[in-house]
PDB file of N, CA and C in Angstrom:
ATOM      1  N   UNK A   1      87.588 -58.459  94.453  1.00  0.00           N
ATOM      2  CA  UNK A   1      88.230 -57.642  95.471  1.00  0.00           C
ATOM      3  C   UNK A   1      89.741 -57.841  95.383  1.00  0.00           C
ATOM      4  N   UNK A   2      90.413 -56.932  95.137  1.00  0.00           N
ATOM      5  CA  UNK A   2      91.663 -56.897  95.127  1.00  0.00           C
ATOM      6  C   UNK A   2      92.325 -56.897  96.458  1.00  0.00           C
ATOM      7  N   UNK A   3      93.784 -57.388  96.700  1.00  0.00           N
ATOM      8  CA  UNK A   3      94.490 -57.775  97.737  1.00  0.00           C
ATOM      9  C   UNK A   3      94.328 -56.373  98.733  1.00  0.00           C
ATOM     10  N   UNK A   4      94.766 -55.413  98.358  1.00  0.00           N
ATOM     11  CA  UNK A   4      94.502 -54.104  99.080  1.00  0.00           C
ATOM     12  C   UNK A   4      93.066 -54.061 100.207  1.00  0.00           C
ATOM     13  N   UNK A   5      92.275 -54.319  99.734  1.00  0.00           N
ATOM     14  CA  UNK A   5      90.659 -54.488 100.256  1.00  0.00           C
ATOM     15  C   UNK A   5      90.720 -55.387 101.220  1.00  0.00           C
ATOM     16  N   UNK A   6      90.819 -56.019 100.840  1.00  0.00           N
ATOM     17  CA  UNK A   6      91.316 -57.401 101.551  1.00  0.00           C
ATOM     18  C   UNK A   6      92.512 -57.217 103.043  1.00  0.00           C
ATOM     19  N   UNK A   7      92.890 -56.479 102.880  1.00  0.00           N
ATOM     20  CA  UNK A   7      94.246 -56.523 104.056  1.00  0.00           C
ATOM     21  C   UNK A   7      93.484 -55.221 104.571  1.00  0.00           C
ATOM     22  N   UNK A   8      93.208 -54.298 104.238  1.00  0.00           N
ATOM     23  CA  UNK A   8      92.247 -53.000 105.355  1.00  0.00           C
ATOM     24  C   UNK A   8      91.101 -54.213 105.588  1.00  0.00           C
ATOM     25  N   UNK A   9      90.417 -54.976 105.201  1.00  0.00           N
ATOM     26  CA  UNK A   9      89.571 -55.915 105.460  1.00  0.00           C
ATOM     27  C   UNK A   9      90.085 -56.408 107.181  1.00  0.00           C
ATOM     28  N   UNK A  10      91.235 -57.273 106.923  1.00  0.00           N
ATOM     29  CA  UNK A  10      91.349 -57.871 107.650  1.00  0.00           C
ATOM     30  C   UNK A  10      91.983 -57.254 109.017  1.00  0.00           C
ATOM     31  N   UNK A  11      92.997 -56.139 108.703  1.00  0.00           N
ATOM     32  CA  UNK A  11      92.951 -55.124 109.793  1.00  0.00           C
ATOM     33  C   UNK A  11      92.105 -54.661 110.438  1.00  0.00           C
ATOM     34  N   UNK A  12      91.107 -53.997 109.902  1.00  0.00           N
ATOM     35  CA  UNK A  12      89.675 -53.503 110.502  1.00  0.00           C
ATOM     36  C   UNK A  12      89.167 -54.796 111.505  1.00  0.00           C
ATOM     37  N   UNK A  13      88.994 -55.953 111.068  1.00  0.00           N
ATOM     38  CA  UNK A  13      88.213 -57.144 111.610  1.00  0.00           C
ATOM     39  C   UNK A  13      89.248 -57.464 112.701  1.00  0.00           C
ATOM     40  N   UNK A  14      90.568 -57.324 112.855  1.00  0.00           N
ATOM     41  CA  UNK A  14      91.587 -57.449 113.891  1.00  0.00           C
ATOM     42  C   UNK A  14      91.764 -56.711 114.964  1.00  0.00           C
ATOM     43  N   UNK A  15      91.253 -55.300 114.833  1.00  0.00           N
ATOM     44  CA  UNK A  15      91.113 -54.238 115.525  1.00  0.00           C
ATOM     45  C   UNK A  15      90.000 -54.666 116.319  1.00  0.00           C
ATOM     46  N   UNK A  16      88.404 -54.942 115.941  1.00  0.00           N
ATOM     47  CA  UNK A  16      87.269 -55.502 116.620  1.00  0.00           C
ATOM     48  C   UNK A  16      87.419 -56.525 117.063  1.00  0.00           C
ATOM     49  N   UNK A  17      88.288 -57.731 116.870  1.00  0.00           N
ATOM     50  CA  UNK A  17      88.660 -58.968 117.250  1.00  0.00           C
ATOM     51  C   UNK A  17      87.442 -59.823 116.447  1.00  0.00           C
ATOM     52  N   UNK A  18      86.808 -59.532 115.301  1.00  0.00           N
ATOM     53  CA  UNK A  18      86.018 -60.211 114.886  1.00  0.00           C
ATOM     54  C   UNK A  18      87.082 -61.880 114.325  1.00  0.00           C
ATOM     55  N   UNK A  19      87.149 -62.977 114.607  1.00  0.00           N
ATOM     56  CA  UNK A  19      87.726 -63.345 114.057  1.00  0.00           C
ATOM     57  C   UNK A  19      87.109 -64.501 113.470  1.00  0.00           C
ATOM     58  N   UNK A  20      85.378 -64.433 113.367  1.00  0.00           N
ATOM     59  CA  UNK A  20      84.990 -65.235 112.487  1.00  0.00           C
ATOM     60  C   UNK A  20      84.971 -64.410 110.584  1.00  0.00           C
ATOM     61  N   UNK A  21      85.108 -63.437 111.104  1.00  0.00           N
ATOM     62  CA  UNK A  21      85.193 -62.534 109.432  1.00  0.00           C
ATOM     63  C   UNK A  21      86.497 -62.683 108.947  1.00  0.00           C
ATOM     64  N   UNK A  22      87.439 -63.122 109.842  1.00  0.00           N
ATOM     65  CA  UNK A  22      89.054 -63.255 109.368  1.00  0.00           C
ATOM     66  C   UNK A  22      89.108 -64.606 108.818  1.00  0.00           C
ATOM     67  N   UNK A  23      88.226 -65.524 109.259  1.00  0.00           N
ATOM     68  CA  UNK A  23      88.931 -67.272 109.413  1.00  0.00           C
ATOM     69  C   UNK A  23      88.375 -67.918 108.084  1.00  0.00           C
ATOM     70  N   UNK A  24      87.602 -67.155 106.974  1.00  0.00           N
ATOM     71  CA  UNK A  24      86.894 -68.268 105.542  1.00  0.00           C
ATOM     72  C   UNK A  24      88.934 -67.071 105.093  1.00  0.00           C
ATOM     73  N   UNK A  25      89.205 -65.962 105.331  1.00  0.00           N
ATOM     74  CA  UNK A  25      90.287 -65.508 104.243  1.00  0.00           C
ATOM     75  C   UNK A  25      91.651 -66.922 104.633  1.00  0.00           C
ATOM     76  N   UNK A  26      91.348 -67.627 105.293  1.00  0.00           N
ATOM     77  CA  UNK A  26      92.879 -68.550 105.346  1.00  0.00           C
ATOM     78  C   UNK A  26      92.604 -69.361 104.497  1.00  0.00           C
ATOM     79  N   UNK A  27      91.394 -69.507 103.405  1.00  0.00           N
ATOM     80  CA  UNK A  27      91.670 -70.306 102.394  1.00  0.00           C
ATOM     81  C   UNK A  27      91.697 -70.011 101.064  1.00  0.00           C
ATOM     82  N   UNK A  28      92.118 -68.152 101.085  1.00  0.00           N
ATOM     83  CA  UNK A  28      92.139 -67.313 100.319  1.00  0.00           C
ATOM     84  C   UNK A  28      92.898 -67.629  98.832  1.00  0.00           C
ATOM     85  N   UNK A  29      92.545 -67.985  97.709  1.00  0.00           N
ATOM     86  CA  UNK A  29      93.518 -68.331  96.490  1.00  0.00           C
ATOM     87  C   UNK A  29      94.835 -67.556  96.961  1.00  0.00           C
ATOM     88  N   UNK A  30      94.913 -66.255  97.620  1.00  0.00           N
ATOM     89  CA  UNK A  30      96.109 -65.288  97.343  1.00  0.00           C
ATOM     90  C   UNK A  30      97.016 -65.821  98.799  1.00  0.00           C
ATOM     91  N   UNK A  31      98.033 -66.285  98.912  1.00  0.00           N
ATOM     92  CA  UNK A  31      98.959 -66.625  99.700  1.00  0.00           C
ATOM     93  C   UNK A  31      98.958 -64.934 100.928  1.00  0.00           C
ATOM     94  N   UNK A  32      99.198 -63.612 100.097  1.00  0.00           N
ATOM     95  CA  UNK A  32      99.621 -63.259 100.617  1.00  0.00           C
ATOM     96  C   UNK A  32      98.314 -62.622 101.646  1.00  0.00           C
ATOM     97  N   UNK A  33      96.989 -63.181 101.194  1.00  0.00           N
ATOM     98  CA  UNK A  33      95.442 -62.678 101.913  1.00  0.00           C
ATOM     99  C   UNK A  33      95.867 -63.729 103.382  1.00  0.00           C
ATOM    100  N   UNK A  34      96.297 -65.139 103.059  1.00  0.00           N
ATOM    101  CA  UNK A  34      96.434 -65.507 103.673  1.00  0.00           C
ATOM    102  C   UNK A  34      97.439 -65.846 104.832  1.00  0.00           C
ATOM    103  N   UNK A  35      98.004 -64.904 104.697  1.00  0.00           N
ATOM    104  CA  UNK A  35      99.285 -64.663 105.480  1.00  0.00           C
ATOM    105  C   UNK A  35      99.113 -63.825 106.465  1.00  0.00           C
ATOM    106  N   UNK A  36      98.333 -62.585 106.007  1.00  0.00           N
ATOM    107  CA  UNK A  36      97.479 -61.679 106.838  1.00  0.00           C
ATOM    108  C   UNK A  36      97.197 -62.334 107.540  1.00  0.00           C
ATOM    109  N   UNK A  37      96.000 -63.006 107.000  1.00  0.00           N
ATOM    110  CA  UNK A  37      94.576 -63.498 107.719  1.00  0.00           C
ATOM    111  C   UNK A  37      95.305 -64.732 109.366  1.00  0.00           C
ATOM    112  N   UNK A  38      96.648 -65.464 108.878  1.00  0.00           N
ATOM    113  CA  UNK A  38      96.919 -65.596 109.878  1.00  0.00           C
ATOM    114  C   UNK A  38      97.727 -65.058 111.078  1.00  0.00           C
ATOM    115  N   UNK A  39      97.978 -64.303 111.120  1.00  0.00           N
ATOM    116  CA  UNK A  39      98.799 -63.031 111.683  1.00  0.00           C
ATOM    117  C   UNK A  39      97.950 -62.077 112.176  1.00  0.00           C
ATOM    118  N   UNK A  40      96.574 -61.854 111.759  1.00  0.00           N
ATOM    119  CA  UNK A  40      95.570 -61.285 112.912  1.00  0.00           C
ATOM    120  C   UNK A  40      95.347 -61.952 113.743  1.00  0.00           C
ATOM    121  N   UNK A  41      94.927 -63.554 112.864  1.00  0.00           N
ATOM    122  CA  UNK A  41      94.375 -64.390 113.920  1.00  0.00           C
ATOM    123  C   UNK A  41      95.063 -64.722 115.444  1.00  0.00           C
ATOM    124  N   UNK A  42      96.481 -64.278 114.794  1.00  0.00           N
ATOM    125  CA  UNK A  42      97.671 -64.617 115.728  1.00  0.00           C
ATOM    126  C   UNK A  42      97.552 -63.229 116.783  1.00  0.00           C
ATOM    127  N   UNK A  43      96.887 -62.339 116.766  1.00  0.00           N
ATOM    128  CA  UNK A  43      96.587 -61.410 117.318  1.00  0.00           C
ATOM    129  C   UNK A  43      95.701 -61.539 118.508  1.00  0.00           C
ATOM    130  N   UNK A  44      94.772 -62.061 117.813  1.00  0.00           N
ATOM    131  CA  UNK A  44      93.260 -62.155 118.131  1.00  0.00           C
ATOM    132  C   UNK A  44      93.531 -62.814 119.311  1.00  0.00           C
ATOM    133  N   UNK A  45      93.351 -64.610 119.251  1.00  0.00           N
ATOM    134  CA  UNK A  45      94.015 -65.161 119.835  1.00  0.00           C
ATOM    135  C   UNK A  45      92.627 -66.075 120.586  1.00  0.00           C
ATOM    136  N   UNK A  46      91.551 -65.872 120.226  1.00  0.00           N
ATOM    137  CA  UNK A  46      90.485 -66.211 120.824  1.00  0.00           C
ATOM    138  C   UNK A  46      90.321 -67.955 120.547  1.00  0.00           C
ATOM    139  N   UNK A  47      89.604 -68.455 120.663  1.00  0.00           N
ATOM    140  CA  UNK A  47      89.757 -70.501 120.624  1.00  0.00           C
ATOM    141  C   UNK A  47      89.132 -70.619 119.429  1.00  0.00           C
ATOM    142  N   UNK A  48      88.362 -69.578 118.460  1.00  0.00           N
ATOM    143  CA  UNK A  48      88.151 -70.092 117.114  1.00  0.00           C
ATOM    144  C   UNK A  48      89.714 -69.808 116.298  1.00  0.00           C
ATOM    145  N   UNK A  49      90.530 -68.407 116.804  1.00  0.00           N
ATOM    146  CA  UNK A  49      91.541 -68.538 116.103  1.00  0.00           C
ATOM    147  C   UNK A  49      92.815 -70.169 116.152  1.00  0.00           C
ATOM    148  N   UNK A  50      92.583 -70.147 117.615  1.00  0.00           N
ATOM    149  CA  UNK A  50      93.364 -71.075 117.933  1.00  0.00           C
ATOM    150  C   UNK A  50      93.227 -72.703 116.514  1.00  0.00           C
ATOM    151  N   UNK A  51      91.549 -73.180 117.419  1.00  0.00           N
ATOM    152  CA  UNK A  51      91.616 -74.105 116.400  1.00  0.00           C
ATOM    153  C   UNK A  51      91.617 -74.122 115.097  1.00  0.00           C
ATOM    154  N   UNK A  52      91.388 -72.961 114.152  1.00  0.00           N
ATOM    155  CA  UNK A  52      91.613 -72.911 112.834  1.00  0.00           C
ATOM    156  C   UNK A  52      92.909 -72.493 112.984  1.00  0.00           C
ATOM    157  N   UNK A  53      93.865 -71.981 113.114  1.00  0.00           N
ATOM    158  CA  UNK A  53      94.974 -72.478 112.998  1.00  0.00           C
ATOM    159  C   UNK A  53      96.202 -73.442 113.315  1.00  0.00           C
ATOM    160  N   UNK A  54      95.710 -73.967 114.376  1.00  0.00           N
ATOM    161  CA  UNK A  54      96.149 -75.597 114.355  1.00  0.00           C
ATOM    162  C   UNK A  54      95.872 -76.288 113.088  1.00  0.00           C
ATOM    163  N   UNK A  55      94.779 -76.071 112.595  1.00  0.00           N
ATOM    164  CA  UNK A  55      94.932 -77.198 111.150  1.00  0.00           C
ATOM    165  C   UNK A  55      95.895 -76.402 110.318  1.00  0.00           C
ATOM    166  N   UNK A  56      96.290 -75.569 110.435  1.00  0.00           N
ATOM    167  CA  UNK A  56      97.542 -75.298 109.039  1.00  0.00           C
ATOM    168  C   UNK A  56      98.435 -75.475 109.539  1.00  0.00           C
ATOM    169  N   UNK A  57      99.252 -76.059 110.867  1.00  0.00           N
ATOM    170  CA  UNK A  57     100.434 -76.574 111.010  1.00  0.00           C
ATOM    171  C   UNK A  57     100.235 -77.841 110.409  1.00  0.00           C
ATOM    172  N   UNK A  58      99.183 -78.408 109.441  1.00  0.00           N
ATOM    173  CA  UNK A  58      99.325 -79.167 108.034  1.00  0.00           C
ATOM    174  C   UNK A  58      99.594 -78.872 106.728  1.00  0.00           C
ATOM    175  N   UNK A  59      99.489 -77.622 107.084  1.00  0.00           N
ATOM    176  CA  UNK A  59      99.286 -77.192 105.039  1.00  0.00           C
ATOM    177  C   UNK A  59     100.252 -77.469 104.570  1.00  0.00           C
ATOM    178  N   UNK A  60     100.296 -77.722 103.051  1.00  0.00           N
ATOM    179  CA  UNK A  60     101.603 -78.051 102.282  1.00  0.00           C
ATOM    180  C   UNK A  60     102.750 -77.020 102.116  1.00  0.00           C
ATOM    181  N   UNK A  61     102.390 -75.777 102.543  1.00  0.00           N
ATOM    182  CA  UNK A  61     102.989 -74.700 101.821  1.00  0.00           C
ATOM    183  C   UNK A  61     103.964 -74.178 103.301  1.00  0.00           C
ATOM    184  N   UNK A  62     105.276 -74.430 103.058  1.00  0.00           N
ATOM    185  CA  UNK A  62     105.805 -74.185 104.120  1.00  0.00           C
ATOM    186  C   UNK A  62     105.744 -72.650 105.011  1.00  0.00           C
ATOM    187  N   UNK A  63     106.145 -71.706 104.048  1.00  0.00           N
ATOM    188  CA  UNK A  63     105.638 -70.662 104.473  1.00  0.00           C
ATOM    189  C   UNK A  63     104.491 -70.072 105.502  1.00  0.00           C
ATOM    190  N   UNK A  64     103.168 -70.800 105.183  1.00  0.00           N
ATOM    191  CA  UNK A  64     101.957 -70.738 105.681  1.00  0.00           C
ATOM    192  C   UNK A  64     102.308 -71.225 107.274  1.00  0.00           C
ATOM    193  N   UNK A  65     102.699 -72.847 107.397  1.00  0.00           N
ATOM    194  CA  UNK A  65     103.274 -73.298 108.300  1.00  0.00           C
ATOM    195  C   UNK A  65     104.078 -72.516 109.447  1.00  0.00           C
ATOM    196  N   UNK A  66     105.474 -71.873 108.691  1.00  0.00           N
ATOM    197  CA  UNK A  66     105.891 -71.152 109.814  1.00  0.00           C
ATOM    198  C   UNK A  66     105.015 -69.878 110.325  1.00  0.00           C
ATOM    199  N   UNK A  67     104.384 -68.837 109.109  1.00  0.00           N
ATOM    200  CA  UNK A  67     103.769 -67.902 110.066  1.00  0.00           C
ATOM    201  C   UNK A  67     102.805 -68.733 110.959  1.00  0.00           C
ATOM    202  N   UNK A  68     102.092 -69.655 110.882  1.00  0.00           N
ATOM    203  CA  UNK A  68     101.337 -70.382 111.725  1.00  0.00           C
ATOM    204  C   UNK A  68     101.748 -70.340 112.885  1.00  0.00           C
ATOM    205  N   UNK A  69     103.041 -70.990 112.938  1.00  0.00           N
ATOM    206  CA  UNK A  69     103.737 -71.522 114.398  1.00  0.00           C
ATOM    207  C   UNK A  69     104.367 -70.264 115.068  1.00  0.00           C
ATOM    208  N   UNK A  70     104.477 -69.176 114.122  1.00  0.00           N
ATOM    209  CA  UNK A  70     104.632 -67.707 114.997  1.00  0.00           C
ATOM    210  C   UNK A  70     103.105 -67.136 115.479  1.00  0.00           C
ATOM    211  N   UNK A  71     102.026 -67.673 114.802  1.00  0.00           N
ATOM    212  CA  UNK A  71     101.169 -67.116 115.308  1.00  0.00           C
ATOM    213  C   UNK A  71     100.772 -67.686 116.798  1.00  0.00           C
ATOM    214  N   UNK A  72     100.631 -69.063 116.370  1.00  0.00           N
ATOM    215  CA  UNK A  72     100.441 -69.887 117.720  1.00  0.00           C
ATOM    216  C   UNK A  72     101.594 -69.411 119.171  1.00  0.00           C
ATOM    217  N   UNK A  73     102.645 -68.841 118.502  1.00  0.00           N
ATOM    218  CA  UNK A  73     103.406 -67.963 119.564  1.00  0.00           C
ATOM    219  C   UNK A  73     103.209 -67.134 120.127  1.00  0.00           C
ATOM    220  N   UNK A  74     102.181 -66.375 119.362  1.00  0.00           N
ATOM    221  CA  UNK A  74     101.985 -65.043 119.878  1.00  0.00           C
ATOM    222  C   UNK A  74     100.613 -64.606 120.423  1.00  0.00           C
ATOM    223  N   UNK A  75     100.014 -66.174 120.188  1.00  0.00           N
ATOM    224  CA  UNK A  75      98.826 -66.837 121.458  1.00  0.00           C
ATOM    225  C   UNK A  75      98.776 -66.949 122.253  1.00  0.00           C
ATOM    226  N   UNK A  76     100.108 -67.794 122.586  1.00  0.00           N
ATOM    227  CA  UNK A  76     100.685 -68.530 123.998  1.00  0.00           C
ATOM    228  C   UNK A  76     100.081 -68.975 124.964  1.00  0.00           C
ATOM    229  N   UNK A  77      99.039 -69.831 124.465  1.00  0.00           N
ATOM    230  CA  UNK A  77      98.098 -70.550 125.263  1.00  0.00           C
ATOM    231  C   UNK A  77      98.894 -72.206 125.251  1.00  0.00           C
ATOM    232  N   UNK A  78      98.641 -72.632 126.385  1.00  0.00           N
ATOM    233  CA  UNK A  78      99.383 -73.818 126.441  1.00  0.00           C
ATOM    234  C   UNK A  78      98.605 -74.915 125.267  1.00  0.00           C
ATOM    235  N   UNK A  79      97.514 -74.981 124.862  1.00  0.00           N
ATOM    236  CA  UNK A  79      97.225 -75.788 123.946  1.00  0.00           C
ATOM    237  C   UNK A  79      98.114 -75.806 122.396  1.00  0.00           C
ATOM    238  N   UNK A  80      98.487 -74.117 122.390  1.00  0.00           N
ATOM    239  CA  UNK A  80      99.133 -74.436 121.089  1.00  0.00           C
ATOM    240  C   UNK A  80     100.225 -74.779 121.374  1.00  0.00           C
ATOM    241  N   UNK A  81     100.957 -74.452 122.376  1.00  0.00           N
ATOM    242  CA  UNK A  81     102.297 -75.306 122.958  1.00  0.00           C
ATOM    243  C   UNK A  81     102.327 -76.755 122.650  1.00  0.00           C
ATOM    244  N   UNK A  82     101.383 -77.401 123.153  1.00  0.00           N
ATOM    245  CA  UNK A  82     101.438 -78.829 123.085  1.00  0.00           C
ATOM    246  C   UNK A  82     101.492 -79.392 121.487  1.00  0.00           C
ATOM    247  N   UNK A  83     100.660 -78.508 120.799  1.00  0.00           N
ATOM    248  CA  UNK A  83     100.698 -78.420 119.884  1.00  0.00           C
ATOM    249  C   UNK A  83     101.632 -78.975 118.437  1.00  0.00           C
ATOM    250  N   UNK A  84     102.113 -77.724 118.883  1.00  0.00           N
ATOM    251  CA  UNK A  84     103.662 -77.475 118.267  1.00  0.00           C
ATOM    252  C   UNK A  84     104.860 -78.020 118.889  1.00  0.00           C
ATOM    253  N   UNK A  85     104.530 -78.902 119.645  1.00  0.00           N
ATOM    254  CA  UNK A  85     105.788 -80.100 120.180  1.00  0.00           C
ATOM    255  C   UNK A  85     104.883 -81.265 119.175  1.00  0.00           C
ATOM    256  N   UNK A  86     104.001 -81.385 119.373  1.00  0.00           N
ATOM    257  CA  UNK A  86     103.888 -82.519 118.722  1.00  0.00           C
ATOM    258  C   UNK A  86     104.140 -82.648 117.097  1.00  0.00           C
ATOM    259  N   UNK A  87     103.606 -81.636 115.704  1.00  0.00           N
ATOM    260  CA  UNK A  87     103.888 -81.277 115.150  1.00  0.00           C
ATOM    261  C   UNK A  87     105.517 -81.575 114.895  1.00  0.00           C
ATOM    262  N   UNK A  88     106.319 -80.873 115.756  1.00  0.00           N
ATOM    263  CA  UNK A  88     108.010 -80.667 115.639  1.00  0.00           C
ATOM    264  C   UNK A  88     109.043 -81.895 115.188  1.00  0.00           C
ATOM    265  N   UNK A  89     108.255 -82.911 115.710  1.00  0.00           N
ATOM    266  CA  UNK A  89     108.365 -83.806 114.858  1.00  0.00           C
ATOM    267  C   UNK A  89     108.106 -84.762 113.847  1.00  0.00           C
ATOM    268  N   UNK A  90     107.089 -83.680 113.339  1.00  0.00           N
ATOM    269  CA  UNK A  90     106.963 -84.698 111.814  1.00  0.00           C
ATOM    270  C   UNK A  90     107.223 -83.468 110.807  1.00  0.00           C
ATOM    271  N   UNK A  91     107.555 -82.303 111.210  1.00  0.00           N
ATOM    272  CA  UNK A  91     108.137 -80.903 110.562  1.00  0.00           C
ATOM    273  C   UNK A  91     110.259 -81.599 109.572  1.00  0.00           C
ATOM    274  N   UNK A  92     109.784 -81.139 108.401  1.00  0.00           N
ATOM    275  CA  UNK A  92     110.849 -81.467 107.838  1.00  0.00           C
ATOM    276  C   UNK A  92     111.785 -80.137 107.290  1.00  0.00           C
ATOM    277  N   UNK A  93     110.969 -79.150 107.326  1.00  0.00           N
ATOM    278  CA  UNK A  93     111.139 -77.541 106.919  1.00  0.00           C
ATOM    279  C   UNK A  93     112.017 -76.748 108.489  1.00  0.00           C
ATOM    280  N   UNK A  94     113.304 -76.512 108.145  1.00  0.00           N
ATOM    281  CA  UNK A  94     114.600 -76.210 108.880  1.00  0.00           C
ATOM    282  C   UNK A  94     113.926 -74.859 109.312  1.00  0.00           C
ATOM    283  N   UNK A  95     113.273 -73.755 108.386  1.00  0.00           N
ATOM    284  CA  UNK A  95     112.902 -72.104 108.696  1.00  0.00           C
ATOM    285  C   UNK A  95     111.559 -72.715 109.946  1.00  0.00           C
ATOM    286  N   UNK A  96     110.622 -73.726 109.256  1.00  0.00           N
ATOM    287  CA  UNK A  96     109.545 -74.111 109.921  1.00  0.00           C
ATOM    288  C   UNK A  96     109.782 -74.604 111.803  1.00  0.00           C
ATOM    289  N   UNK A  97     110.782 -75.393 111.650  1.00  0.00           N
ATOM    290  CA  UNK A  97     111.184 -75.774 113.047  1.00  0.00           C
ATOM    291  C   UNK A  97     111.984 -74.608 113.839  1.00  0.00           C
ATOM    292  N   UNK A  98     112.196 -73.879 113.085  1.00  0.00           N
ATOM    293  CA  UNK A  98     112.531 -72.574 114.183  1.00  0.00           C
ATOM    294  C   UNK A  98     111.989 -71.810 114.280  1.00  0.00           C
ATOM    295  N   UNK A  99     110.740 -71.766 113.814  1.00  0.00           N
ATOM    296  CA  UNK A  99     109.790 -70.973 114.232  1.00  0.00           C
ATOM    297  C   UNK A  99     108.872 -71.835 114.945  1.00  0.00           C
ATOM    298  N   UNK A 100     108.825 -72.866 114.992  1.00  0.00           N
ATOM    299  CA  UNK A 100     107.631 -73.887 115.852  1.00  0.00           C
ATOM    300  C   UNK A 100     108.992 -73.686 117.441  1.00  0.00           C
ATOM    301  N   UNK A 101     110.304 -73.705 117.537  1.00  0.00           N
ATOM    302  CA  UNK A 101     111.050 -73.851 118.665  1.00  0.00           C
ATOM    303  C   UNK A 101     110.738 -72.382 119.442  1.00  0.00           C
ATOM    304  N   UNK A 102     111.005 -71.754 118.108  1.00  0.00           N
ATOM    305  CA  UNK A 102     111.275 -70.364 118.890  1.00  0.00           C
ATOM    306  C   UNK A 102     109.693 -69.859 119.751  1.00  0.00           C
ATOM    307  N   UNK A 103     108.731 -70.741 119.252  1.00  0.00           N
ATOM    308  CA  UNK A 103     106.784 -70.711 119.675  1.00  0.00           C
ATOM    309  C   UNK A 103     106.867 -71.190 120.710  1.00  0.00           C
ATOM    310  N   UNK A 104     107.332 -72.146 120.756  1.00  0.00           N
ATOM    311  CA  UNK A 104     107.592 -73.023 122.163  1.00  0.00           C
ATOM    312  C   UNK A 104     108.226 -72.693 123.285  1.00  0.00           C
ATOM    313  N   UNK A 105     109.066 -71.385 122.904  1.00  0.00           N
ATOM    314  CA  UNK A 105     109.777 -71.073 123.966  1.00  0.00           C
ATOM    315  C   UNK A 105     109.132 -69.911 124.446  1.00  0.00           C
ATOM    316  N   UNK A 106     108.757 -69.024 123.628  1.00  0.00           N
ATOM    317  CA  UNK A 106     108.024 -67.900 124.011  1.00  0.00           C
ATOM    318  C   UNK A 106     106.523 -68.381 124.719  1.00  0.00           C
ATOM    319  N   UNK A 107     106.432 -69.141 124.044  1.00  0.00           N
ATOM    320  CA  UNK A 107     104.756 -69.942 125.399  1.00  0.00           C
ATOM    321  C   UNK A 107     105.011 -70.581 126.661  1.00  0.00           C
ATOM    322  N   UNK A 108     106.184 -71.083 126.717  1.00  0.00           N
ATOM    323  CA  UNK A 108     107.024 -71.419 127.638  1.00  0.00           C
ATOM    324  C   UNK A 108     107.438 -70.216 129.328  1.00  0.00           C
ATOM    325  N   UNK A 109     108.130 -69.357 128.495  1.00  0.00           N
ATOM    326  CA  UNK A 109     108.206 -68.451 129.405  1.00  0.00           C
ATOM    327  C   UNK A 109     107.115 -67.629 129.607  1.00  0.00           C
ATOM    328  N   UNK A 110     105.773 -67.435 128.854  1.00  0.00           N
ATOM    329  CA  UNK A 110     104.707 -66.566 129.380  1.00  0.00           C
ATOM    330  C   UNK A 110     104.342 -68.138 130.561  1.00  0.00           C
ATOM    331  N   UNK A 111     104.293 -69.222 130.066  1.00  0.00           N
ATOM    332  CA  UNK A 111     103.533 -69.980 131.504  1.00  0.00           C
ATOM    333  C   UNK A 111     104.649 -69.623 132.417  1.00  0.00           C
ATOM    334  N   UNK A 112     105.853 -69.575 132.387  1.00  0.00           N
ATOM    335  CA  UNK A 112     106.567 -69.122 133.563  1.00  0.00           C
ATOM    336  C   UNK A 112     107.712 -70.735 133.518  1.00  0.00           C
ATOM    337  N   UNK A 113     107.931 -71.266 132.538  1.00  0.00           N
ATOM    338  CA  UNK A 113     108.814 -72.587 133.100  1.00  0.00           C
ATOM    339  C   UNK A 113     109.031 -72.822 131.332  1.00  0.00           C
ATOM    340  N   UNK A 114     110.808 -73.745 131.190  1.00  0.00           N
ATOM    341  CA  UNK A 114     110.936 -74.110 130.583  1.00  0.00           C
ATOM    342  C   UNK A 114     111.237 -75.648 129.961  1.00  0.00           C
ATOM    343  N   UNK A 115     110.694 -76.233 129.185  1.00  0.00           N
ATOM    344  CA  UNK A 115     110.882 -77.652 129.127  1.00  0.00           C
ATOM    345  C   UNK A 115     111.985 -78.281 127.991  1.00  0.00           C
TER     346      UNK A 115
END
């Protein structure tokens, strides 16, 4: 299946909120399947997206990392908040920590307070 298939794939499954059909593509060989795949999830927003993407504010690949911490933004459930403070400091990637700050702030003001 070529990348094309794959991204109407994962659109379609984002639209239904299926997001157990989205969550085996985040370990997709293709970076960019998986970039998608977290950026629906970041949509979705449901507690399987949540906890499968908390584990890639580990992955090696910085990239992956920051869309992560925009996705977890655009969750804005206080778990990934806590999250991504904790994370923030063992983050060594300058693009990565401003997107884990800028997560933090936008989850911040949906709870209504800033820390």
């Amino acid at each position: 299946m070529i990348f094309g298939d794959k991204s109407k794939k994962i659109e379609t499954y984002a639209k239904k909120g299926k997001s157990a059909k989205i969550i085996p593509l985040l370990t997709d060989r293709k970076k960019d399947v998986r970039m998608s795949a977290i950026k629906a999830l970041g949509n979705i927003g449901d507690d399987h997206c949540v906890n499968n993407l908390l584990l890639l504010l580990g992955d090696p690949d910085p990239e992956i990392r920051r869309q992560t911490a925009a996705s977890l933004g655009d969750i804005g459930k206080d778990v990934c908040k806590t999250h991504l403070q904790s994370r923030v400091k063992q983050e060594t990637d300058e693009k990565v920590l401003d997107a884990m700050h800028d997560s933090i702030m936008r989850i911040s003001a949906k709870v209504g307070y800033v820390k």
